[in-house]
PDB file of N, CA and C in Angstrom:
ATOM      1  N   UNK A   1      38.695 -18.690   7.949  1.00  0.00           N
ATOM      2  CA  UNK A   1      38.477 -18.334   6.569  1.00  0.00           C
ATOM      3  C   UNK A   1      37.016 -17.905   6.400  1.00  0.00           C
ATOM      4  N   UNK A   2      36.752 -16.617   6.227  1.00  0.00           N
ATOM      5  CA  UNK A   2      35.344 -15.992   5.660  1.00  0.00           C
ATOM      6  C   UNK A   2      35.192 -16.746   3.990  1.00  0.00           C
ATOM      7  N   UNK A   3      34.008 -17.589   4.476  1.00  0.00           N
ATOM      8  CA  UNK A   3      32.821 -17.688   3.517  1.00  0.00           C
ATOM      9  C   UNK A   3      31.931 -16.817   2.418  1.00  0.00           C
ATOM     10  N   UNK A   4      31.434 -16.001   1.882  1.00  0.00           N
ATOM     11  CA  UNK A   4      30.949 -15.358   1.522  1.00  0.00           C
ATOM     12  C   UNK A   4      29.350 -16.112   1.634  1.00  0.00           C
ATOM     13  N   UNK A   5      27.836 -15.922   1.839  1.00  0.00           N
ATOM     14  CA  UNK A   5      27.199 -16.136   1.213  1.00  0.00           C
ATOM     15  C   UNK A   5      26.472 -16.338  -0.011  1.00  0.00           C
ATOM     16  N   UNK A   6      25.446 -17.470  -0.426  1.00  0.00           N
ATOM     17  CA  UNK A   6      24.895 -17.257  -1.522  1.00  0.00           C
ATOM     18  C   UNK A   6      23.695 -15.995  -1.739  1.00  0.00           C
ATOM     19  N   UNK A   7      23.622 -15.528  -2.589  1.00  0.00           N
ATOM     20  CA  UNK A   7      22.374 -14.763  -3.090  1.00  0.00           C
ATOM     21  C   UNK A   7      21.446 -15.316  -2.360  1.00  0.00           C
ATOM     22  N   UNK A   8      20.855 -16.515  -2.423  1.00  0.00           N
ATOM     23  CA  UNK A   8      19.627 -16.662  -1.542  1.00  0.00           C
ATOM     24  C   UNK A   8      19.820 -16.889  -0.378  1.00  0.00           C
ATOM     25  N   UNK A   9      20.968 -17.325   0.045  1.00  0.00           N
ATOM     26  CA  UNK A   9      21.200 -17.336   1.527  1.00  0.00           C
ATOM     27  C   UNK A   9      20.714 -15.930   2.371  1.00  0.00           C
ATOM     28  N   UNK A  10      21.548 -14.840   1.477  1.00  0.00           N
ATOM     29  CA  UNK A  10      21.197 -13.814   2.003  1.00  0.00           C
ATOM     30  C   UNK A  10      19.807 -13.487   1.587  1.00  0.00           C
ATOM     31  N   UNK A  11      19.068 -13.422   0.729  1.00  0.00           N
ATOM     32  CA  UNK A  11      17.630 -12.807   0.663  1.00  0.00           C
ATOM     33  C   UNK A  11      16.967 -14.424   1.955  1.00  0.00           C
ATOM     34  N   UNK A  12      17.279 -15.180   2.138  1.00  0.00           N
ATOM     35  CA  UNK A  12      16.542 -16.080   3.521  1.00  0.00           C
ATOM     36  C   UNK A  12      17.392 -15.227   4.496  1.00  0.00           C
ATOM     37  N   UNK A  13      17.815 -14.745   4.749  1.00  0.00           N
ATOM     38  CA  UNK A  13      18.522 -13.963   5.953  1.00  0.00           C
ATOM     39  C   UNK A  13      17.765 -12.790   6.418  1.00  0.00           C
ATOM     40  N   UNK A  14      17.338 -12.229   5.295  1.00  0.00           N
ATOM     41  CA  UNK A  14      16.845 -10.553   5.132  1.00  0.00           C
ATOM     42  C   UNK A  14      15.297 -11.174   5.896  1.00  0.00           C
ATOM     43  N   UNK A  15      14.837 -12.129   4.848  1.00  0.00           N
ATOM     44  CA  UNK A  15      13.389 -12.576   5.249  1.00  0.00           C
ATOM     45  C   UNK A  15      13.034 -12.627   6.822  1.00  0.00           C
ATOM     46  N   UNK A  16      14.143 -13.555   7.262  1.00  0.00           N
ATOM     47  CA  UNK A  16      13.906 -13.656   9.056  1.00  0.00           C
ATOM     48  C   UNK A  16      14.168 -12.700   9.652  1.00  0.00           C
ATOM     49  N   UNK A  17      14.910 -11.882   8.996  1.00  0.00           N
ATOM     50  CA  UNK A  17      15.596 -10.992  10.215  1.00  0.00           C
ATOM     51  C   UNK A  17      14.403  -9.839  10.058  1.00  0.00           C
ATOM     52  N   UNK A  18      13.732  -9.484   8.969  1.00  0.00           N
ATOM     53  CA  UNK A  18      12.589  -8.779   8.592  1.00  0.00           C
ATOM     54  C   UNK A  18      10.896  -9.492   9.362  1.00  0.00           C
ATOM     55  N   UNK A  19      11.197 -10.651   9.843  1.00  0.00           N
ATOM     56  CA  UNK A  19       9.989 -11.192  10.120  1.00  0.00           C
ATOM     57  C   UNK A  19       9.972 -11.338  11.687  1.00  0.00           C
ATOM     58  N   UNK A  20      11.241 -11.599  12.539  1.00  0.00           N
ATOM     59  CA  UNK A  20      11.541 -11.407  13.567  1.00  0.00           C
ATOM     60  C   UNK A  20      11.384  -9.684  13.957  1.00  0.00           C
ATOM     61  N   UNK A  21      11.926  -8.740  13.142  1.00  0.00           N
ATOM     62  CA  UNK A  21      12.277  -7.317  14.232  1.00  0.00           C
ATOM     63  C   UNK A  21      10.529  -6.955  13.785  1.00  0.00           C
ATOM     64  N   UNK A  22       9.534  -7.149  12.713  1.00  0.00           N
ATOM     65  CA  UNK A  22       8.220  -6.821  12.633  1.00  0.00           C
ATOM     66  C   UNK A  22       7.711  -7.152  13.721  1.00  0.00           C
ATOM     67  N   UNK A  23       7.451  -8.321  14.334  1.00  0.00           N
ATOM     68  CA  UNK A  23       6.886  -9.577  15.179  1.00  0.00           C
ATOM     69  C   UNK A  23       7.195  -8.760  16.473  1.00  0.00           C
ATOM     70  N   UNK A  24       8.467  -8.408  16.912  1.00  0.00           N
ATOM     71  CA  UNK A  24       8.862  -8.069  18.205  1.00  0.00           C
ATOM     72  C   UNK A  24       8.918  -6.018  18.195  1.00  0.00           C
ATOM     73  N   UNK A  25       8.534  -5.824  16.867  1.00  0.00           N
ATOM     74  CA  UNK A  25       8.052  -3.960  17.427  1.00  0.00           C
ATOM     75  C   UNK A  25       6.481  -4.823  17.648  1.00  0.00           C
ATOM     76  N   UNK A  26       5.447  -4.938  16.840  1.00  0.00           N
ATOM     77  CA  UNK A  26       4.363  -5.122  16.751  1.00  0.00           C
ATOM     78  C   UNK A  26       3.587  -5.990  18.383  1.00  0.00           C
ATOM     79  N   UNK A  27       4.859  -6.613  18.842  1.00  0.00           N
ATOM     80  CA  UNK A  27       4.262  -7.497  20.344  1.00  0.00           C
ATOM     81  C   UNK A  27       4.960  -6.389  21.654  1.00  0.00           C
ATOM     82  N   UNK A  28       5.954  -5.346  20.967  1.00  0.00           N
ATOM     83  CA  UNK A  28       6.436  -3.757  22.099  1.00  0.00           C
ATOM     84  C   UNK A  28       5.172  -2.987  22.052  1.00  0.00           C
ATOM     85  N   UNK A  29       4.279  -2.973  20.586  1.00  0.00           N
ATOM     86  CA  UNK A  29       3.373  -1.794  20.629  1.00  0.00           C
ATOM     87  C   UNK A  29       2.154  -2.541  21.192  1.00  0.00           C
ATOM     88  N   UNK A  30       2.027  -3.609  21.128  1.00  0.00           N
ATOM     89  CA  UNK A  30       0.696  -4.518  21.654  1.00  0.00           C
ATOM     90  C   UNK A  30       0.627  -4.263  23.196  1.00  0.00           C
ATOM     91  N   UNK A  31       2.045  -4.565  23.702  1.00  0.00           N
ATOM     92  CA  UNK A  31       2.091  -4.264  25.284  1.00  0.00           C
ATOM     93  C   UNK A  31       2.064  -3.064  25.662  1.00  0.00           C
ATOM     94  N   UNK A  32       2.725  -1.853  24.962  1.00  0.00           N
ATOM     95  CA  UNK A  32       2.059  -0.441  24.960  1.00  0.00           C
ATOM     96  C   UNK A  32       1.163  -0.166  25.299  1.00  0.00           C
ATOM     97  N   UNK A  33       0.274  -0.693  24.290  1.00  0.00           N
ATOM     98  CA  UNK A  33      -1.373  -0.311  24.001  1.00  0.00           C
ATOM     99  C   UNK A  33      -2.347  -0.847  24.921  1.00  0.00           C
ATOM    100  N   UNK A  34      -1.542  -1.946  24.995  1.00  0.00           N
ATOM    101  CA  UNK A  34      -2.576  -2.568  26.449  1.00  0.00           C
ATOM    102  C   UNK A  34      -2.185  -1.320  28.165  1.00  0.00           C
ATOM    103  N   UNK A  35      -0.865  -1.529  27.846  1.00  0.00           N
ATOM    104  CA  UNK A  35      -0.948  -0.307  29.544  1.00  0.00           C
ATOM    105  C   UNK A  35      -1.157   0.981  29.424  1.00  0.00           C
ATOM    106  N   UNK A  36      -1.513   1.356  28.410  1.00  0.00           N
ATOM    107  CA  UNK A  36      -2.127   2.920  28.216  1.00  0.00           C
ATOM    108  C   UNK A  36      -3.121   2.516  28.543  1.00  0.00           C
ATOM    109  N   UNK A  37      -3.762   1.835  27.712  1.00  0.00           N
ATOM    110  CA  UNK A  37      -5.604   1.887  28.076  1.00  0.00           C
ATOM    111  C   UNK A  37      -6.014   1.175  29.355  1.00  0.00           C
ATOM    112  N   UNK A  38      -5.648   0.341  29.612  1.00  0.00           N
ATOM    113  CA  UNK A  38      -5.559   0.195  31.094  1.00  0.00           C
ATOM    114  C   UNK A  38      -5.539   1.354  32.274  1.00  0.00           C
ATOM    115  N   UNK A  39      -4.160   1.736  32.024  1.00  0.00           N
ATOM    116  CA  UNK A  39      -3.644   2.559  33.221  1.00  0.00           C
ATOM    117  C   UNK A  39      -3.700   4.211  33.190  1.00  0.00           C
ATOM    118  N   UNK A  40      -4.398   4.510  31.744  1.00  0.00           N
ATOM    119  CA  UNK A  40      -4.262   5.852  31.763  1.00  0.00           C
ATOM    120  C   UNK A  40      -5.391   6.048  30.814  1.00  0.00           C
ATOM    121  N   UNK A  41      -6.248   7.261  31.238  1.00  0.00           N
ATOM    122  CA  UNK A  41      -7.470   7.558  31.499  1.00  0.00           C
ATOM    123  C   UNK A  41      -7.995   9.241  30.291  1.00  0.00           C
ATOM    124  N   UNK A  42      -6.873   9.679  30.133  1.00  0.00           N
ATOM    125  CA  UNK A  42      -6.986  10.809  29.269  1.00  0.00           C
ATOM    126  C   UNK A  42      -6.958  10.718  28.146  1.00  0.00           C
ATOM    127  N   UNK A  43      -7.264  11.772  27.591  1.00  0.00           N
ATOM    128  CA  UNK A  43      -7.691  12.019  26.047  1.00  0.00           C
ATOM    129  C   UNK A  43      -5.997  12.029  25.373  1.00  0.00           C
ATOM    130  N   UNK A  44      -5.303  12.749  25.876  1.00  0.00           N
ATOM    131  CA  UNK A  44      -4.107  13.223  25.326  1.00  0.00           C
ATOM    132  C   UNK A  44      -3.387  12.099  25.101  1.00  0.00           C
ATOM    133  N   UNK A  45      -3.208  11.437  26.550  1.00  0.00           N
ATOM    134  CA  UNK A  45      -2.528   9.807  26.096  1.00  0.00           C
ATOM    135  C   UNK A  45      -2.668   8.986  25.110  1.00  0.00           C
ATOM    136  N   UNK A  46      -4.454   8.896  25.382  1.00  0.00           N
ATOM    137  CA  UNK A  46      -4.464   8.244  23.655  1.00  0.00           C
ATOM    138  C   UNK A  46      -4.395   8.962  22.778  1.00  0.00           C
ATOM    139  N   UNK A  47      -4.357   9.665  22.591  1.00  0.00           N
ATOM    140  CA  UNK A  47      -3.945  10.737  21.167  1.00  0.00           C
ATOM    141  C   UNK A  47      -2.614  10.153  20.749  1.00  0.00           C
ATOM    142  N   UNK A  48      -1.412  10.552  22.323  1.00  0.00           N
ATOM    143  CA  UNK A  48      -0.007  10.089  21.948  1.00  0.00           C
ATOM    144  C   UNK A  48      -0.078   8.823  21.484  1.00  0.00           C
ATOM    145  N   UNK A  49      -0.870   7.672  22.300  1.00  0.00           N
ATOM    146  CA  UNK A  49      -0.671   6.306  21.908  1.00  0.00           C
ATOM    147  C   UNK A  49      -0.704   6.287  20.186  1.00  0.00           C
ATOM    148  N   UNK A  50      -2.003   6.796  19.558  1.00  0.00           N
ATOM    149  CA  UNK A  50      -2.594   6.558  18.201  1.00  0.00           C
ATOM    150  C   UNK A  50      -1.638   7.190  17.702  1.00  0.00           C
ATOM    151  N   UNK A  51      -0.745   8.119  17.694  1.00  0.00           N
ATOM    152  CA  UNK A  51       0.251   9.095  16.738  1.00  0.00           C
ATOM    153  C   UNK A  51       1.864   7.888  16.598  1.00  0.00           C
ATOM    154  N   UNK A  52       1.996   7.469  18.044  1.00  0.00           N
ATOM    155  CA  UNK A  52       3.190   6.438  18.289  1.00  0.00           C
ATOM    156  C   UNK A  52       2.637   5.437  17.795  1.00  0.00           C
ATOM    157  N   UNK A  53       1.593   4.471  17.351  1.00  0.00           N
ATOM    158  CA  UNK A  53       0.815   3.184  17.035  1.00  0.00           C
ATOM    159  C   UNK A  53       1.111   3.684  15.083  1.00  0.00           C
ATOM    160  N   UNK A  54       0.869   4.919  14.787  1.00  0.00           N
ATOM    161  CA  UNK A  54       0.872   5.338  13.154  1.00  0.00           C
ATOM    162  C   UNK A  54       2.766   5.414  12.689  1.00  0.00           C
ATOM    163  N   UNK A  55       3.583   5.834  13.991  1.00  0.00           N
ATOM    164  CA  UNK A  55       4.717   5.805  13.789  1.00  0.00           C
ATOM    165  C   UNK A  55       5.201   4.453  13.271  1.00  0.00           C
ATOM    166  N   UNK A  56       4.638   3.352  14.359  1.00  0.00           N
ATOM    167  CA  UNK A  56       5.519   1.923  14.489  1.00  0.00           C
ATOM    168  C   UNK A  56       5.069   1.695  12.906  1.00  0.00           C
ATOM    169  N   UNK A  57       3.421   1.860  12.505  1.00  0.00           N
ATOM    170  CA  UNK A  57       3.080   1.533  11.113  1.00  0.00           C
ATOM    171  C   UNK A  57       3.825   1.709   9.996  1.00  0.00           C
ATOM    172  N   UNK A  58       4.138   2.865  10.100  1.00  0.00           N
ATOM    173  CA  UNK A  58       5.072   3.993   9.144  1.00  0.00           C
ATOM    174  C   UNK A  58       6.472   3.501   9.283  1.00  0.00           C
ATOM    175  N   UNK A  59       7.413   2.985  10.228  1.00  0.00           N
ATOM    176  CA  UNK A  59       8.330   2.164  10.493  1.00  0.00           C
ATOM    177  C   UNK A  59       8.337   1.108   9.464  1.00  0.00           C
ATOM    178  N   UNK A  60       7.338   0.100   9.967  1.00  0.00           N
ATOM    179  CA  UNK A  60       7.379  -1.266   9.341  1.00  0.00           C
ATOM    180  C   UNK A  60       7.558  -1.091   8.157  1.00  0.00           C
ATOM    181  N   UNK A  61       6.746  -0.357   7.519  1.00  0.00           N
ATOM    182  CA  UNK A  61       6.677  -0.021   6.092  1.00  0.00           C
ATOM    183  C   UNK A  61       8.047   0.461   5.378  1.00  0.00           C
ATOM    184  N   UNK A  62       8.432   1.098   6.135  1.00  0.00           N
ATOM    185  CA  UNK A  62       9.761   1.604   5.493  1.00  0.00           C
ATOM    186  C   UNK A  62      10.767   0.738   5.639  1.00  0.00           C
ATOM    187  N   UNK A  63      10.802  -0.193   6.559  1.00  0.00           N
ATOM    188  CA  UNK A  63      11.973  -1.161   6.547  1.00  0.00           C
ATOM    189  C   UNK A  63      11.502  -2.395   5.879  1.00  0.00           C
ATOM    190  N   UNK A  64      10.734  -2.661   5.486  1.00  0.00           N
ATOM    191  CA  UNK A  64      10.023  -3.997   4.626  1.00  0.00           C
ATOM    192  C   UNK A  64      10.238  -3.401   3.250  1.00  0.00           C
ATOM    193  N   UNK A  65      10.277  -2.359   2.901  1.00  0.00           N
ATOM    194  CA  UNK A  65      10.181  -1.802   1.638  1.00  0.00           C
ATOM    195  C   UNK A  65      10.954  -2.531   0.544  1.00  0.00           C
ATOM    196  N   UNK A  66      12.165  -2.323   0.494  1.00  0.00           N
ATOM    197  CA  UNK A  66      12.916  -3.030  -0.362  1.00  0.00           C
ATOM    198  C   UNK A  66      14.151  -4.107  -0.237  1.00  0.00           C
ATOM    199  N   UNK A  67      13.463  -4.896   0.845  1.00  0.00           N
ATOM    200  CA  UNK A  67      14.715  -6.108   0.893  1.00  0.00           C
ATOM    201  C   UNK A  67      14.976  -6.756  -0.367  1.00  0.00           C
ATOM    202  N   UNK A  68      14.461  -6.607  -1.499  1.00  0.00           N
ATOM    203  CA  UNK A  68      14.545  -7.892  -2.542  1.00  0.00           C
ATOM    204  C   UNK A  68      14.932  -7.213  -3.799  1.00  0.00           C
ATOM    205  N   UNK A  69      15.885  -6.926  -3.033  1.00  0.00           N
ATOM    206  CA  UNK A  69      16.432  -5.743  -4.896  1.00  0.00           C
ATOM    207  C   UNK A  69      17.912  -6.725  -5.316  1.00  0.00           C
ATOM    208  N   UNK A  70      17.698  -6.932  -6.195  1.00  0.00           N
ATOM    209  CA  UNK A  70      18.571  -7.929  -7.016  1.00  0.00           C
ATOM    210  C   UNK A  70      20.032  -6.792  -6.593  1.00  0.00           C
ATOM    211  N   UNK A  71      21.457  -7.781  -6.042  1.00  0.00           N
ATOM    212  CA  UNK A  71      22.445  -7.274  -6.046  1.00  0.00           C
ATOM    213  C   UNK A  71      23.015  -6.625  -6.699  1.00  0.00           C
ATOM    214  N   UNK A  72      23.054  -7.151  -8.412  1.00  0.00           N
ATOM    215  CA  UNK A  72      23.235  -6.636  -9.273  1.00  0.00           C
ATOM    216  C   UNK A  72      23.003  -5.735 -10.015  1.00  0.00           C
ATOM    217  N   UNK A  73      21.391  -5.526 -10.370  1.00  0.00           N
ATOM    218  CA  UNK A  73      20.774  -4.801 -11.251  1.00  0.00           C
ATOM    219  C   UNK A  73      19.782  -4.106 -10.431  1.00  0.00           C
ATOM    220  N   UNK A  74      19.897  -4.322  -9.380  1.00  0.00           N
ATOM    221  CA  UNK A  74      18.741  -3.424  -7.925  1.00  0.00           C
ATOM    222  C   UNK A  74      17.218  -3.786  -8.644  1.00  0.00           C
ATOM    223  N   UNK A  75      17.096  -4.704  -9.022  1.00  0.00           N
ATOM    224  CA  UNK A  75      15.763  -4.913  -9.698  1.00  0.00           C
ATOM    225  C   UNK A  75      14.556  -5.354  -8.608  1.00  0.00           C
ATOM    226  N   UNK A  76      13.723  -5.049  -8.524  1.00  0.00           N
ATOM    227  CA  UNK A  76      12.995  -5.271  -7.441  1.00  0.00           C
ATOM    228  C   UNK A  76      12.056  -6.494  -7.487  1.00  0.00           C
ATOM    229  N   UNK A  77      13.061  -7.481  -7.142  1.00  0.00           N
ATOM    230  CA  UNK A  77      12.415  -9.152  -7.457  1.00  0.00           C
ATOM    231  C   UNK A  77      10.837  -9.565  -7.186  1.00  0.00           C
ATOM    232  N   UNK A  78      10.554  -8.998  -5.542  1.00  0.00           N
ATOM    233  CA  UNK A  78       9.077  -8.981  -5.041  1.00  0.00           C
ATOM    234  C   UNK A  78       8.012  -8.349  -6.157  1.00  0.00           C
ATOM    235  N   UNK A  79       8.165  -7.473  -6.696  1.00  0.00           N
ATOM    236  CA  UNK A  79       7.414  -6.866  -7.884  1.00  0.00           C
ATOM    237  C   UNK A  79       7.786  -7.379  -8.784  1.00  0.00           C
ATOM    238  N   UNK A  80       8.605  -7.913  -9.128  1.00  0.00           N
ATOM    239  CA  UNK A  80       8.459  -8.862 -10.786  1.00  0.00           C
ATOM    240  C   UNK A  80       7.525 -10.245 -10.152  1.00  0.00           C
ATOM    241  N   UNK A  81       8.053 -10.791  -8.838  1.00  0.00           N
ATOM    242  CA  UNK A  81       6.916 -11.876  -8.580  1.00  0.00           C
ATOM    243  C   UNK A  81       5.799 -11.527  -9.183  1.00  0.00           C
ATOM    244  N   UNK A  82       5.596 -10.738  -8.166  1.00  0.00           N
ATOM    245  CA  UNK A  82       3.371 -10.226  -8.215  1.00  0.00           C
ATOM    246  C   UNK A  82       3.384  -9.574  -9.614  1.00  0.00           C
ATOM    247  N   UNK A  83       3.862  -9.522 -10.591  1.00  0.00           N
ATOM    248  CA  UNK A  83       3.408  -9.288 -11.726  1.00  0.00           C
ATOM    249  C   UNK A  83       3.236 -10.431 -12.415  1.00  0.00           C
ATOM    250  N   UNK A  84       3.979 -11.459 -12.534  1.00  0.00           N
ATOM    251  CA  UNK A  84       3.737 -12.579 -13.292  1.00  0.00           C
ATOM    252  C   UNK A  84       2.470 -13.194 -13.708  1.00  0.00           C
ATOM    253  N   UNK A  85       2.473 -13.439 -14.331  1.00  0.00           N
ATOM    254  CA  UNK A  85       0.676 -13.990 -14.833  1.00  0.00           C
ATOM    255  C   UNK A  85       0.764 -15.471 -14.415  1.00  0.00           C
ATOM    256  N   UNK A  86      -0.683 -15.386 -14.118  1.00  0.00           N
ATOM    257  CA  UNK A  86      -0.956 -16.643 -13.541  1.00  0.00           C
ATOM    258  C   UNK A  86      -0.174 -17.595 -12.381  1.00  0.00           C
ATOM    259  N   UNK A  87       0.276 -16.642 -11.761  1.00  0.00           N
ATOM    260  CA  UNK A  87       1.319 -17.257 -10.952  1.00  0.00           C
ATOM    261  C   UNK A  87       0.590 -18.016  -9.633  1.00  0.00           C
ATOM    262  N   UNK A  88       0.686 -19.105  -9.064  1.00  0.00           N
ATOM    263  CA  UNK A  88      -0.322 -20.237  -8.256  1.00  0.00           C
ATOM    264  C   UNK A  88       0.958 -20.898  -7.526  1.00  0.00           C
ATOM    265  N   UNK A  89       2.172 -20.398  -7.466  1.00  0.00           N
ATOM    266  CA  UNK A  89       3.128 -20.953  -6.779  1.00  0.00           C
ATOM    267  C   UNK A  89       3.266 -20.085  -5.755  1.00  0.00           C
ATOM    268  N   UNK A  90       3.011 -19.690  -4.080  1.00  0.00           N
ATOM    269  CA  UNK A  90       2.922 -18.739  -3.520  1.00  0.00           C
ATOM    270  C   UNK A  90       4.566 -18.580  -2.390  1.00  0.00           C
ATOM    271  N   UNK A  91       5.544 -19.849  -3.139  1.00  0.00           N
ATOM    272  CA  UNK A  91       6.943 -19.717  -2.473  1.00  0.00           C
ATOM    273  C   UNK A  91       7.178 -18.468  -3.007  1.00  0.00           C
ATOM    274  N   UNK A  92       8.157 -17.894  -1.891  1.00  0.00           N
ATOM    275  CA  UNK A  92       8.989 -16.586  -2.083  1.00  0.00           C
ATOM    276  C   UNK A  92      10.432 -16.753  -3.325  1.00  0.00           C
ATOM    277  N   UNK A  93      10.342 -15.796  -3.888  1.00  0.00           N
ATOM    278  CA  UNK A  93      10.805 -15.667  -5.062  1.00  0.00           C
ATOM    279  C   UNK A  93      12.287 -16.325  -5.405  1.00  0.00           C
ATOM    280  N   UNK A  94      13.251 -16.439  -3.833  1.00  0.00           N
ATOM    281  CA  UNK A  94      14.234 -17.236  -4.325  1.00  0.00           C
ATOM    282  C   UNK A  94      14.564 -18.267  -4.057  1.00  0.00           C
ATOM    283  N   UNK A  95      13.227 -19.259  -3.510  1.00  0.00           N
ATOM    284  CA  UNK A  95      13.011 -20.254  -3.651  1.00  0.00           C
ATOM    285  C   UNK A  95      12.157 -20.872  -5.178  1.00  0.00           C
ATOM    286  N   UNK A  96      11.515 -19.609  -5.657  1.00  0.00           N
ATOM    287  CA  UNK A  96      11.382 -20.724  -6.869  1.00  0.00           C
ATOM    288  C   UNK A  96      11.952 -19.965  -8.163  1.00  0.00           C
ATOM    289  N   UNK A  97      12.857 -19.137  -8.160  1.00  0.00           N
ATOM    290  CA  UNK A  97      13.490 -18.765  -9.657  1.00  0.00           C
ATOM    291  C   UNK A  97      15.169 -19.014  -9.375  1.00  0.00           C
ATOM    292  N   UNK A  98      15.990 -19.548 -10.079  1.00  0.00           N
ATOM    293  CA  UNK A  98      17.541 -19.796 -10.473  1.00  0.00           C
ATOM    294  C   UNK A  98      17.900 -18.502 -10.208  1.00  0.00           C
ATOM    295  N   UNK A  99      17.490 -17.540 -10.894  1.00  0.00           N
ATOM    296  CA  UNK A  99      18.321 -16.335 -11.276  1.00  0.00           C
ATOM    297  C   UNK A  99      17.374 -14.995 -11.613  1.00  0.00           C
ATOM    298  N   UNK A 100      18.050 -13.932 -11.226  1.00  0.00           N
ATOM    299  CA  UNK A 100      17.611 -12.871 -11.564  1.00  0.00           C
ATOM    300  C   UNK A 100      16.662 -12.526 -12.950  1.00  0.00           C
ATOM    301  N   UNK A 101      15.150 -12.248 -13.106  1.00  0.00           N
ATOM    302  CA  UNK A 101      14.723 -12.465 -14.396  1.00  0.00           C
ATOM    303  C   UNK A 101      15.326 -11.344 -15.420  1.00  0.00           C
ATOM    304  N   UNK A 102      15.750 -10.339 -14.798  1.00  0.00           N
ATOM    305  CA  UNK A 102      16.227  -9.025 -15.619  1.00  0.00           C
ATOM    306  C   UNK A 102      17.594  -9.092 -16.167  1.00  0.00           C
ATOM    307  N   UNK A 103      18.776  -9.598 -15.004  1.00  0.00           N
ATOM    308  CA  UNK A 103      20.546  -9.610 -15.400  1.00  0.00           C
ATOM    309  C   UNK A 103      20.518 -10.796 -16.045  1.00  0.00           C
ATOM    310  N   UNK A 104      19.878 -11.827 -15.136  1.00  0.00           N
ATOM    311  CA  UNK A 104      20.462 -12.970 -15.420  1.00  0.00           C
ATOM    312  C   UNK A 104      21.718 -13.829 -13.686  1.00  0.00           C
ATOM    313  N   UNK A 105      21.838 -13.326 -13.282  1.00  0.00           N
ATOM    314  CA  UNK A 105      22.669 -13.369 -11.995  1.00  0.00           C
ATOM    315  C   UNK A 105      21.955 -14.720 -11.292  1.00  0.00           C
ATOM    316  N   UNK A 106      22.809 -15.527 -11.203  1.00  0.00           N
ATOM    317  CA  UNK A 106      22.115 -16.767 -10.090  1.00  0.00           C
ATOM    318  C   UNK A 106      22.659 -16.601  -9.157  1.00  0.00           C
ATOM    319  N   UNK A 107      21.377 -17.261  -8.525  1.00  0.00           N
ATOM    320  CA  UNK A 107      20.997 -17.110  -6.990  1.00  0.00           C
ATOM    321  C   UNK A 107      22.104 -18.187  -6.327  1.00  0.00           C
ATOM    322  N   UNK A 108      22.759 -18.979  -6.740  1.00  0.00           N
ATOM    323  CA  UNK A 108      23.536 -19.648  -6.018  1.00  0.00           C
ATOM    324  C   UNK A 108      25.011 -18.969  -6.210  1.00  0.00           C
ATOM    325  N   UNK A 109      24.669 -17.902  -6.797  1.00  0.00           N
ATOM    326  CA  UNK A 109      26.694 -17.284  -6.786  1.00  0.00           C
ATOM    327  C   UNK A 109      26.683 -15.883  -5.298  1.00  0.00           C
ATOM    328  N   UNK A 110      28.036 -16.341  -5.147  1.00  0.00           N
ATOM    329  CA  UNK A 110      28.756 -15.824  -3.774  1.00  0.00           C
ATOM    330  C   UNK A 110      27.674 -14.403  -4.071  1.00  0.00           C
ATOM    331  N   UNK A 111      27.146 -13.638  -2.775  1.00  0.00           N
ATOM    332  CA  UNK A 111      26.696 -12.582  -2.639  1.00  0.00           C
ATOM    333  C   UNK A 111      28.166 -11.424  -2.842  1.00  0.00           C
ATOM    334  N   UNK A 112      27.792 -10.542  -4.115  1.00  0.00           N
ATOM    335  CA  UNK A 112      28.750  -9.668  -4.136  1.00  0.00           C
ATOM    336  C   UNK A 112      29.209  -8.698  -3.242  1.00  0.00           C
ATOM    337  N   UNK A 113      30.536  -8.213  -3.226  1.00  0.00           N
ATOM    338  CA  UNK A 113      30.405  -7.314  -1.730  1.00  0.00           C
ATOM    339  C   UNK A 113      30.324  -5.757  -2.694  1.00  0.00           C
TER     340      UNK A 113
END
């Protein structure tokens, strides 16, 4: 019998799986960068290295972009965080709000398909 997840189950899902594939391009391009400059001596190489090093950048960025868009209302939860005033609680957003601040949608109902 399939389970469905909760809303935050899945945004803690997105989080690791977003913090794991960063971690392991960023420790592919580290080992890159170390055997270029090591083992290879030309201008052009590092050129390629620095153009492939701006790619992986340009990567990350685009896949970090919008994990936290409310199921419902695609509201972009991470940016309602960092807008909040005075905010001194630095847990991730669906650990410390019930529910969507825009629909209304809680975080403990089945992730919609």
């Amino acid at each position: 019998m399939f389970v469905r997840p909760t809303i935050r189950e899945h945004f803690q899902r997105v989080q690791k799986r977003i913090t794991t594939g960063v971690a392991c391009v960023l420790l592919a391009a580290a080992l890159v960068a170390v055997y270029v400059f090591l083992h290879v001596k030309s201008q052009a190489a590092l050129l390629g290295g620095a153009v492939i090093a701006g790619g992986i950048i340009f990567a990350i960025i685009l896949i970090t972009r919008r994990p936290s868009a409310c199921p419902k209302c695609h509201a972009d939860l991470a940016k309602l965080q960092k807008q909040e005033a005075g905010r001194t609680d630095a847990r991730p957003f669906w650990q410390r709000w019930d529910s969507c601040p825009k629909c209304g949608v809680d975080f403990n109902d089945a992730l919609p398909s």
